[in-house]
PDB file of N, CA and C in Angstrom:
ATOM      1  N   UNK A   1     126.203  83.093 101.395  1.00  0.00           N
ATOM      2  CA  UNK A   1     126.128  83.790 102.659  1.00  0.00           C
ATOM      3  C   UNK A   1     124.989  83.231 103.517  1.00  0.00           C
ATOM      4  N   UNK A   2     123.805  83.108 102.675  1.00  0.00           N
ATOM      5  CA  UNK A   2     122.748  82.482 103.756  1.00  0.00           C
ATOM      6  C   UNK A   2     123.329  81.249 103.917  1.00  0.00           C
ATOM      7  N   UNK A   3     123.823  79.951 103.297  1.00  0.00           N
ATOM      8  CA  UNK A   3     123.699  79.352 103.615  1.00  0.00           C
ATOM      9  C   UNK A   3     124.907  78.878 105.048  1.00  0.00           C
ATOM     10  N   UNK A   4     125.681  80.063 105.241  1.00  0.00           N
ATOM     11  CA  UNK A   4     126.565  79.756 105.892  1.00  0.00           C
ATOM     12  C   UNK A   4     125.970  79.979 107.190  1.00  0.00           C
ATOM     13  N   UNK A   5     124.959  81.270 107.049  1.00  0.00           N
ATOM     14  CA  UNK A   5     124.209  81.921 108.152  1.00  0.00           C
ATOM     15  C   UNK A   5     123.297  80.764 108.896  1.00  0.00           C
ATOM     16  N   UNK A   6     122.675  79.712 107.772  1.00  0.00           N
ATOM     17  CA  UNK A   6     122.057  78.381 108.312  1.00  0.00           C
ATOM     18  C   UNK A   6     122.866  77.310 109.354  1.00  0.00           C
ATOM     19  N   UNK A   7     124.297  77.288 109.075  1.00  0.00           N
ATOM     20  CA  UNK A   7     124.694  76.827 109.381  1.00  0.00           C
ATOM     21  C   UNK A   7     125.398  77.040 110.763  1.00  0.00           C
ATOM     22  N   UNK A   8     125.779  78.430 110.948  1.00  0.00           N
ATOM     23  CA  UNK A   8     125.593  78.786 112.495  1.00  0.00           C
ATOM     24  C   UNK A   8     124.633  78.852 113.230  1.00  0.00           C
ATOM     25  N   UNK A   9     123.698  79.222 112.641  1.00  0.00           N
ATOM     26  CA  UNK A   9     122.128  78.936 113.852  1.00  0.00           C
ATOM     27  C   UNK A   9     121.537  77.924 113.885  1.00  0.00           C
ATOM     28  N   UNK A  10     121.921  76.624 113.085  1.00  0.00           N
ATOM     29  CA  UNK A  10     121.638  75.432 112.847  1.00  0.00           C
ATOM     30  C   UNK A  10     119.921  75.527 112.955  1.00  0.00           C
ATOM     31  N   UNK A  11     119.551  76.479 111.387  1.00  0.00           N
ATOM     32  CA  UNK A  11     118.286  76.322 110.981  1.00  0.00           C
ATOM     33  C   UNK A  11     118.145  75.731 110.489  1.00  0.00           C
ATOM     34  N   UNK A  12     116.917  74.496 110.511  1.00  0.00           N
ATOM     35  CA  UNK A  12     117.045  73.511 109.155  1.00  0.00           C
ATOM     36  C   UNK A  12     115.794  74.028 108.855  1.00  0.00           C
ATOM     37  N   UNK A  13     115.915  74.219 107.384  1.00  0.00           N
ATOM     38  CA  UNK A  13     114.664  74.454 106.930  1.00  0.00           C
ATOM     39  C   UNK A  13     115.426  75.217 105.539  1.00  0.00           C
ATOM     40  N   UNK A  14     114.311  75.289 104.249  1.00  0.00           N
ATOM     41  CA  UNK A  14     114.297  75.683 102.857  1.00  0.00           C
ATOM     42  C   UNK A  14     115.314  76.901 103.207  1.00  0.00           C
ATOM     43  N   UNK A  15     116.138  77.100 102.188  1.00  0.00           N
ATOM     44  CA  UNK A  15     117.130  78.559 101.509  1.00  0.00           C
ATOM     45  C   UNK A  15     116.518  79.948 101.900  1.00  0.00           C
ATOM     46  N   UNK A  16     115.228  79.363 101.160  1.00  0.00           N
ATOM     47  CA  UNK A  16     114.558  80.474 100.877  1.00  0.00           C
ATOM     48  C   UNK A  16     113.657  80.849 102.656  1.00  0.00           C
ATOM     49  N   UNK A  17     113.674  79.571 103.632  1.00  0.00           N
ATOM     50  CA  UNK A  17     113.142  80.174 105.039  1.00  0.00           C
ATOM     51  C   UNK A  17     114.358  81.101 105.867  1.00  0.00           C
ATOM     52  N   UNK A  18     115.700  80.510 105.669  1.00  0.00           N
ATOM     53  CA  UNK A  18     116.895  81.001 105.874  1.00  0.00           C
ATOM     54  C   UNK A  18     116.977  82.568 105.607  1.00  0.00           C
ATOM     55  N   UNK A  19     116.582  82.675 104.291  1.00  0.00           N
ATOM     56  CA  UNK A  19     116.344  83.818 103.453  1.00  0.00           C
ATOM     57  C   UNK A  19     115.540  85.161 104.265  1.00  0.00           C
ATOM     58  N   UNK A  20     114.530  84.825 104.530  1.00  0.00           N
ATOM     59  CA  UNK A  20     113.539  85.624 105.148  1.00  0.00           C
ATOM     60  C   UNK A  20     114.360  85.635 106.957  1.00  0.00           C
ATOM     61  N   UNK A  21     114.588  84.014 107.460  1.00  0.00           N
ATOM     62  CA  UNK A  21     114.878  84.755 109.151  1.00  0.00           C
ATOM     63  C   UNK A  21     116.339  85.676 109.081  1.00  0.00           C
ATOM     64  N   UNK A  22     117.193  85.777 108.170  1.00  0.00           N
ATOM     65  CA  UNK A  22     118.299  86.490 107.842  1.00  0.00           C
ATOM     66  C   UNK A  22     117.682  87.992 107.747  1.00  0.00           C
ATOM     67  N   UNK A  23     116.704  88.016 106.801  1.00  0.00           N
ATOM     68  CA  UNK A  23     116.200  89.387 107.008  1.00  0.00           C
ATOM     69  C   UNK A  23     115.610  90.153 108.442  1.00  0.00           C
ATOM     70  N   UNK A  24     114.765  88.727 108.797  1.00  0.00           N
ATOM     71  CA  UNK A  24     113.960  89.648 110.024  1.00  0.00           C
ATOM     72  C   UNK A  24     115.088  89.782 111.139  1.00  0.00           C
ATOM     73  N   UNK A  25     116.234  89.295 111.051  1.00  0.00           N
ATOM     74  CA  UNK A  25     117.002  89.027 112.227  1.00  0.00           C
ATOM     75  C   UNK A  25     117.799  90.363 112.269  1.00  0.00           C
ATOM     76  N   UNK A  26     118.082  91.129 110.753  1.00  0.00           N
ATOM     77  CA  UNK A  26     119.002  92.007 110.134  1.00  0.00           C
ATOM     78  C   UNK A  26     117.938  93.142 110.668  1.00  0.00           C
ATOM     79  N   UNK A  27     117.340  93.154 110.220  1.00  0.00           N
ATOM     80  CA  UNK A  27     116.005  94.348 110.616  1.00  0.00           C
ATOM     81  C   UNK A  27     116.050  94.903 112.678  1.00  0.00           C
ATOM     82  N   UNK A  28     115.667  93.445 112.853  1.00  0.00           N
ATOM     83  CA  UNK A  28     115.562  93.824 113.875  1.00  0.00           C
ATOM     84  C   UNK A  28     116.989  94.118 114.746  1.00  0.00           C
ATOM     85  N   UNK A  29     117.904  93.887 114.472  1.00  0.00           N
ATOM     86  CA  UNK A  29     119.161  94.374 114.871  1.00  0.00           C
ATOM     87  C   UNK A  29     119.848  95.613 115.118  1.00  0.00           C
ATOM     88  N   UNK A  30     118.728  96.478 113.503  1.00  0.00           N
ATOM     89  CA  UNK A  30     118.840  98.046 113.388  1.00  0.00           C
ATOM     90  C   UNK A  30     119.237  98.304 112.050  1.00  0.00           C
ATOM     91  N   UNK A  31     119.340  97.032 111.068  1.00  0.00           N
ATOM     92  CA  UNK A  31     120.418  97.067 109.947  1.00  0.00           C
ATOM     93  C   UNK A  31     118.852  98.219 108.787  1.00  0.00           C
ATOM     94  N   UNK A  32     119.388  98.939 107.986  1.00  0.00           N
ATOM     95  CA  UNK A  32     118.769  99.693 107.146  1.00  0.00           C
ATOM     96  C   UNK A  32     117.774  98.920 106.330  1.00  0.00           C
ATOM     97  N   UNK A  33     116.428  99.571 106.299  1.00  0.00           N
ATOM     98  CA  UNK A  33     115.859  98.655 105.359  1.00  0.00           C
ATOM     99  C   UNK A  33     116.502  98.332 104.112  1.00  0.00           C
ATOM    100  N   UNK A  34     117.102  99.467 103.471  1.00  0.00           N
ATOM    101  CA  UNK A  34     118.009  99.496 101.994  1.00  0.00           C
ATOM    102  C   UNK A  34     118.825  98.600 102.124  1.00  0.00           C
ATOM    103  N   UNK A  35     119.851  98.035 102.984  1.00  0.00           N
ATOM    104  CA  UNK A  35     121.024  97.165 103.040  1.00  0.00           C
ATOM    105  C   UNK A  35     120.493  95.792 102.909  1.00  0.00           C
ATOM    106  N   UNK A  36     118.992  95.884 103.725  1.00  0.00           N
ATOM    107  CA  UNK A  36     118.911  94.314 103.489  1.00  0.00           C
ATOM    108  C   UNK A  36     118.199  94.473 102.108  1.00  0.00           C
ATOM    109  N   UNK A  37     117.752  95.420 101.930  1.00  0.00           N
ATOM    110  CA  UNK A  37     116.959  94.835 100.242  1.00  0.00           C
ATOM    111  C   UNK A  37     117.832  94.368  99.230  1.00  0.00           C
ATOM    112  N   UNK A  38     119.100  95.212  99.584  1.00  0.00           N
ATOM    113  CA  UNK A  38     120.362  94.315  98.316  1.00  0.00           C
ATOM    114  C   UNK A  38     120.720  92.979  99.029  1.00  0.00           C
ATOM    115  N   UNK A  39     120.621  92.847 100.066  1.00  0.00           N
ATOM    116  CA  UNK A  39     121.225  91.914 101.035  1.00  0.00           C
ATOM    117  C   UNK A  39     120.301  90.396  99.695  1.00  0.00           C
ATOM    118  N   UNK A  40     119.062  90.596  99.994  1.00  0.00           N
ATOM    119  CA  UNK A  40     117.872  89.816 100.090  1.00  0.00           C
ATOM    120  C   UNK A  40     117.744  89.592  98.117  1.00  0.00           C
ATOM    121  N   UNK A  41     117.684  90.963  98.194  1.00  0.00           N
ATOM    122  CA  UNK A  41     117.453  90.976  96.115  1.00  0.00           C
ATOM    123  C   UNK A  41     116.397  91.565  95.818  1.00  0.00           C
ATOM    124  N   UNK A  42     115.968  92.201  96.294  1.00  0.00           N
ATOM    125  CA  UNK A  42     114.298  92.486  95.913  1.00  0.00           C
ATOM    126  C   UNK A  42     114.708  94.437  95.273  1.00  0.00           C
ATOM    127  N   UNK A  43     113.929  94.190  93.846  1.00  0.00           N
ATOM    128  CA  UNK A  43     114.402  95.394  93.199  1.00  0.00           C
ATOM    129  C   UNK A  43     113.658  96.774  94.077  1.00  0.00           C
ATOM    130  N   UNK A  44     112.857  96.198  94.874  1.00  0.00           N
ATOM    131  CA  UNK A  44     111.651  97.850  95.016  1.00  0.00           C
ATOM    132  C   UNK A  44     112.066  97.445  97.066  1.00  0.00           C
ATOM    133  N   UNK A  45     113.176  98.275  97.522  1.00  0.00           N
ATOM    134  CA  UNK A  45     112.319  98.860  99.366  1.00  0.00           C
ATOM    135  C   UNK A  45     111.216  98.614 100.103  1.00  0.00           C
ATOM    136  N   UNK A  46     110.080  99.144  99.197  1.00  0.00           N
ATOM    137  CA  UNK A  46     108.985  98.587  98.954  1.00  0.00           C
ATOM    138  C   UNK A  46     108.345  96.712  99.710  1.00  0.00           C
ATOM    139  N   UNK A  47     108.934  96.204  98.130  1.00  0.00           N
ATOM    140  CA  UNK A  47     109.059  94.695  98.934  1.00  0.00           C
ATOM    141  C   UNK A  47     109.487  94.364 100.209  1.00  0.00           C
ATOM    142  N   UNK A  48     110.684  94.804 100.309  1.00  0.00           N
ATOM    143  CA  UNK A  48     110.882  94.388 101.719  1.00  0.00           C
ATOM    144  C   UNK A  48     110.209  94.777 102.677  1.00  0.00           C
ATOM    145  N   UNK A  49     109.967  95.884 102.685  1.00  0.00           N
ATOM    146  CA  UNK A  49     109.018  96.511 104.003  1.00  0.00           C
ATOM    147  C   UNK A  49     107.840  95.938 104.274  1.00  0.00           C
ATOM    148  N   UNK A  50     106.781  95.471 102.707  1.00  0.00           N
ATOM    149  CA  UNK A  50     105.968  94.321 102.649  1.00  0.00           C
ATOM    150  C   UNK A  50     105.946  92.994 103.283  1.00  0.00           C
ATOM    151  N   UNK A  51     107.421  92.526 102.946  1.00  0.00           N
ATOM    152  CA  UNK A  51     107.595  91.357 103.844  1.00  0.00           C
ATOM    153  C   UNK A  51     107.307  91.229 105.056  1.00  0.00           C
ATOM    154  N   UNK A  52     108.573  91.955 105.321  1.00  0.00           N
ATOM    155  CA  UNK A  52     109.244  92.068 106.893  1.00  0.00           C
ATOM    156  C   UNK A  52     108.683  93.115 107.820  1.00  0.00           C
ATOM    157  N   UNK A  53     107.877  93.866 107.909  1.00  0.00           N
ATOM    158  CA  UNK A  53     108.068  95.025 108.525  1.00  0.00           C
ATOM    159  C   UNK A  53     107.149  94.521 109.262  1.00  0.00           C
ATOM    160  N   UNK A  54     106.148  93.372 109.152  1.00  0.00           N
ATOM    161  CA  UNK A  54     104.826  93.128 109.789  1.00  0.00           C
ATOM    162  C   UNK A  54     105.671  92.283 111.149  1.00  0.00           C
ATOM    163  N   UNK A  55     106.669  92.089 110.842  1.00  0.00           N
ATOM    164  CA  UNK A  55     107.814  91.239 111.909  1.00  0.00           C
ATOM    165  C   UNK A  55     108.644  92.040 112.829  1.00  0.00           C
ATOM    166  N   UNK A  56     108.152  93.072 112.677  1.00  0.00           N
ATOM    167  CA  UNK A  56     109.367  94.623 113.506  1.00  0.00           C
ATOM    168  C   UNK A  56     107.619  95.046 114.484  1.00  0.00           C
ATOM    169  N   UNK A  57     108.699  95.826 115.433  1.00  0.00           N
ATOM    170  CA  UNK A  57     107.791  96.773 116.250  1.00  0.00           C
ATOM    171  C   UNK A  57     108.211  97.908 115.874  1.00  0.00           C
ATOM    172  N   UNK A  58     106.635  99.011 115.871  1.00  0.00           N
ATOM    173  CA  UNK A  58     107.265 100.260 115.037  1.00  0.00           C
ATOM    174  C   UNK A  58     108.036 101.061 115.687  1.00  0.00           C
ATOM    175  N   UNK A  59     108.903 100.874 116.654  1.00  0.00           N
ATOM    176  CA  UNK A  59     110.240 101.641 116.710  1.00  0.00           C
ATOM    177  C   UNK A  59     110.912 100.484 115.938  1.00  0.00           C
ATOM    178  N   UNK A  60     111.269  99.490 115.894  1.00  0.00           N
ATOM    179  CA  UNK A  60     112.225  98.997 114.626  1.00  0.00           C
ATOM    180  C   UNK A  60     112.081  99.515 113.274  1.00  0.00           C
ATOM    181  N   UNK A  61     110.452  99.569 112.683  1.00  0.00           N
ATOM    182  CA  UNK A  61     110.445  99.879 111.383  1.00  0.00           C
ATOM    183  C   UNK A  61     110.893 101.049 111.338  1.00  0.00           C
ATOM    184  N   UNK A  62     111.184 102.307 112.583  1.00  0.00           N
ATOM    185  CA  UNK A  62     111.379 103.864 112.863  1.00  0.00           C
ATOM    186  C   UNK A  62     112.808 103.747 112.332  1.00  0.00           C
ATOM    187  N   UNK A  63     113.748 102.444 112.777  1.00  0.00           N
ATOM    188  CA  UNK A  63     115.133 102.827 112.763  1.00  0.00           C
ATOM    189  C   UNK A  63     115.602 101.769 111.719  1.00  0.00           C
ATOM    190  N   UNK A  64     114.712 101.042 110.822  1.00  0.00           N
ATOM    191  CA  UNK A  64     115.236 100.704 109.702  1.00  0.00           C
ATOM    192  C   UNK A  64     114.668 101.705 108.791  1.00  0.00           C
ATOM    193  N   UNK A  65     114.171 102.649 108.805  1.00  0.00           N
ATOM    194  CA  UNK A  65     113.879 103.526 107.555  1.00  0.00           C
ATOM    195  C   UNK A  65     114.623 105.252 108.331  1.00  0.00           C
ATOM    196  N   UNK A  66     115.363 105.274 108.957  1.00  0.00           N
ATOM    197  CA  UNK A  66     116.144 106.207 109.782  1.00  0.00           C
ATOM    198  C   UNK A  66     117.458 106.754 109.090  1.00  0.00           C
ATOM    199  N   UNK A  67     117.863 105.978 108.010  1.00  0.00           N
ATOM    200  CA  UNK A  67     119.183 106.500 107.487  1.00  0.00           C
ATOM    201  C   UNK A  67     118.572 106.721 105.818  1.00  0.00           C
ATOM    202  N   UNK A  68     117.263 106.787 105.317  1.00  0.00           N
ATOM    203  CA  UNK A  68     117.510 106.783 104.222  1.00  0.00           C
ATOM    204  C   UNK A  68     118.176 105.749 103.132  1.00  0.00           C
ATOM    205  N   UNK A  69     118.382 106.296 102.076  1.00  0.00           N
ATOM    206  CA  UNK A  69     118.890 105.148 100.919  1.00  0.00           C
ATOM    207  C   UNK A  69     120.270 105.213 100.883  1.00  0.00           C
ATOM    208  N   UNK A  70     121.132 105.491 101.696  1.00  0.00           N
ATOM    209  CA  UNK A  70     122.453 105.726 102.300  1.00  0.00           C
ATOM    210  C   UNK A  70     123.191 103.941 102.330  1.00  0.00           C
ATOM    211  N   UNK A  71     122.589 103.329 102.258  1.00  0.00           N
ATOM    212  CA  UNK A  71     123.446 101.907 102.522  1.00  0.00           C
ATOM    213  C   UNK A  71     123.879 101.592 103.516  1.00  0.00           C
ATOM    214  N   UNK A  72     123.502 101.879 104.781  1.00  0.00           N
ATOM    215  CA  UNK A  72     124.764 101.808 106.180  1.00  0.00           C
ATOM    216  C   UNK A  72     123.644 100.722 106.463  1.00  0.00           C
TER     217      UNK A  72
END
């Protein structure tokens, strides 16, 4: 999936940079923090919010933690 995602935005750069702008791109879109943590792999919410959240403005981080552990 990422790498297909590389391939429409014609990112060049490591899996794993793909990896992370897939997240911040998902985040900031509105997508649930929970969806991308399975999205991404990271066992703990936690992590991700660590990552990424320093990459959101806090109305984004408001409406990725807005639905709960619901999956949407």
């Amino acid at each position: 999936m990422f790498w297909d995602y590389a391939q429409e935005t014609e990112f060049g750069a490591r899996l794993h940079d793909i990896r992370h702008k897939f997240a911040i791109e998902r985040l900031k879109e509105g997508w649930s923090v929970y969806r991308v943590q399975r999205y991404i792999g990271h066992g703990s919410v936690k992590t991700t919010e660590r990552y990424y959240f320093r990459y959101l403005s806090q109305e984004q981080q408001v409406i990725a933690n807005a639905d709960g552990n619901i999956g949407l």
